[in-house]
Protein backbone atom coordinates (compact mmCIF):
# COMPACT_ATOMS: atom_id res chain seq x y z
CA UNK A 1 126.38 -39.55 53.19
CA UNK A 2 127.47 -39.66 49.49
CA UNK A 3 125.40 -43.08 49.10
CA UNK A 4 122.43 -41.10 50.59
CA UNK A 5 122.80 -38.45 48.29
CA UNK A 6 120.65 -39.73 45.49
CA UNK A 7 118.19 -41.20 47.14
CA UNK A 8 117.54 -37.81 48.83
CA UNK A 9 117.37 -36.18 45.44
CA UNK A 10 114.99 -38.81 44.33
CA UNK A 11 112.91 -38.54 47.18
CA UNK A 12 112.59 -34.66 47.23
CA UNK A 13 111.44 -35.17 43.12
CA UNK A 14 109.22 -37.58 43.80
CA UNK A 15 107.50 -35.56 46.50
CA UNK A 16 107.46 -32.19 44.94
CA UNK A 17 105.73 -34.13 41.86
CA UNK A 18 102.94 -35.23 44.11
CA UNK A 19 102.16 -31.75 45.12
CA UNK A 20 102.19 -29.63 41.68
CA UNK A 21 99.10 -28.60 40.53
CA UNK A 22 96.65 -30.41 38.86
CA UNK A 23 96.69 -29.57 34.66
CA UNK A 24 93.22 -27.68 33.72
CA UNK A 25 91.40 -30.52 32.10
CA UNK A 26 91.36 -32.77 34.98
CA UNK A 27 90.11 -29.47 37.41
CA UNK A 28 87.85 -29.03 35.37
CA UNK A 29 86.30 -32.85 35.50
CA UNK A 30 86.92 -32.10 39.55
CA UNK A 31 84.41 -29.44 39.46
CA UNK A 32 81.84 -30.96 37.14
CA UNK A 33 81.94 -34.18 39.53
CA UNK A 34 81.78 -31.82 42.25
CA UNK A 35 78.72 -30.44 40.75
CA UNK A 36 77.19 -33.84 39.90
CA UNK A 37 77.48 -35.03 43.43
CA UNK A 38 76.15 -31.91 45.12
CA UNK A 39 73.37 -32.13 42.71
CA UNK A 40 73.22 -36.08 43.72
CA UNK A 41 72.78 -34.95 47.31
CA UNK A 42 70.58 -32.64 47.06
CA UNK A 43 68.19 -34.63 45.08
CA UNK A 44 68.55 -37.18 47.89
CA UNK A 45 67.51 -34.42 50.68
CA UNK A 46 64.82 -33.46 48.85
CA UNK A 47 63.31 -37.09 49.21
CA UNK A 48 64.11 -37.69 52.70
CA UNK A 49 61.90 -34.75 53.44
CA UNK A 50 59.67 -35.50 51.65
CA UNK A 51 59.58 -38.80 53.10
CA UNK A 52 60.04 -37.10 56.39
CA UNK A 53 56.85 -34.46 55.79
CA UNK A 54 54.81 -37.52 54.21
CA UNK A 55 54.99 -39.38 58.05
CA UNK A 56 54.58 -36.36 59.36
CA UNK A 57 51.22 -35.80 57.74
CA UNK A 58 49.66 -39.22 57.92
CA UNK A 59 50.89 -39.20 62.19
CA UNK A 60 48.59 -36.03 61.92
CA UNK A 61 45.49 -36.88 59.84
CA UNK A 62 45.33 -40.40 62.30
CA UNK A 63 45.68 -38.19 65.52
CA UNK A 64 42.59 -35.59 64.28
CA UNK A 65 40.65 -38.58 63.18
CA UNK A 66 40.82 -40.43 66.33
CA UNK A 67 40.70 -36.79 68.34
CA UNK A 68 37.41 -36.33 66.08
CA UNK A 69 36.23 -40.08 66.89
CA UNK A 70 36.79 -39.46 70.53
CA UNK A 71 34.43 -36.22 70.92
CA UNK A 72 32.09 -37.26 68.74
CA UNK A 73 31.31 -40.28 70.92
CA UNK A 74 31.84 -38.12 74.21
CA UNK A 75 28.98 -35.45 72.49
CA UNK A 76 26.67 -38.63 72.09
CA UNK A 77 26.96 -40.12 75.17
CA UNK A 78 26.61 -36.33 76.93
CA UNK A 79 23.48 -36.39 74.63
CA UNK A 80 21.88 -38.93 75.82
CA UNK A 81 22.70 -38.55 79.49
CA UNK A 82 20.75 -35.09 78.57
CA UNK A 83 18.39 -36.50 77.32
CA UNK A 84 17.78 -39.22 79.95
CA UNK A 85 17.74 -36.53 82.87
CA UNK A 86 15.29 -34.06 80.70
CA UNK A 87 12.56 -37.04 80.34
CA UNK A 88 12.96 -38.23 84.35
CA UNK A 89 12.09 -33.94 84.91
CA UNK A 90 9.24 -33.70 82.56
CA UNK A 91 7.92 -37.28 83.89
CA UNK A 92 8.52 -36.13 87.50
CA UNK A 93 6.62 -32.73 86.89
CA UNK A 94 3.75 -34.61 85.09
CA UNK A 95 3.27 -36.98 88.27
CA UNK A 96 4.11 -33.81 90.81
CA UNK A 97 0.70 -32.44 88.83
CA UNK A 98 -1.45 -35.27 88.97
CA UNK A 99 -1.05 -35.12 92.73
């Protein structure tokens, strides 16, 4: 036990030095870094939605244009069948007189 001695002694300085406190200077560069790397991060979420809001927006504006596309050729085509059905009445009355 007396050969153990020192080493325990050395071991119980060397562990109590790795937990005392920081000195002031190098807290203080702890919480500017701190500060740089929250600012770092938020700057980064910032441009993912952004990214995020730019998709977003262009998924929309493609789905209204082809939504847009869509009843615009279903209002033509209902048109025309109109149409079609409107001149076969007036042609059919025109005949139905003649008679």
């Amino acid at each position: 036990m007396t050969n153990s001695l020192p080493s325990l002694i050395l071991g119980a300085a060397v562990a109590c030095g790795a937990v005392s406190p920081q000195p002031f200077a190098s807290a203080q560069s702890t919480v500017g870094q701190d500060l740089k790397h929250a600012g770092q991060a938020t700057a980064k979420a910032t441009k993912d939605v952004a990214k995020g809001t730019e998709k977003t927006t262009e998924k929309a504006y493609h789905a209204t244009e082809k939504g847009t596309k869509k009843a615009y050729h279903k209002t033509e085509k209902g048109t025309k069948k109109a149409y079609h059905k409107t001149k076969n009445a007036v042609e059919g009355t025109k005949e139905g007189a003649k008679q």
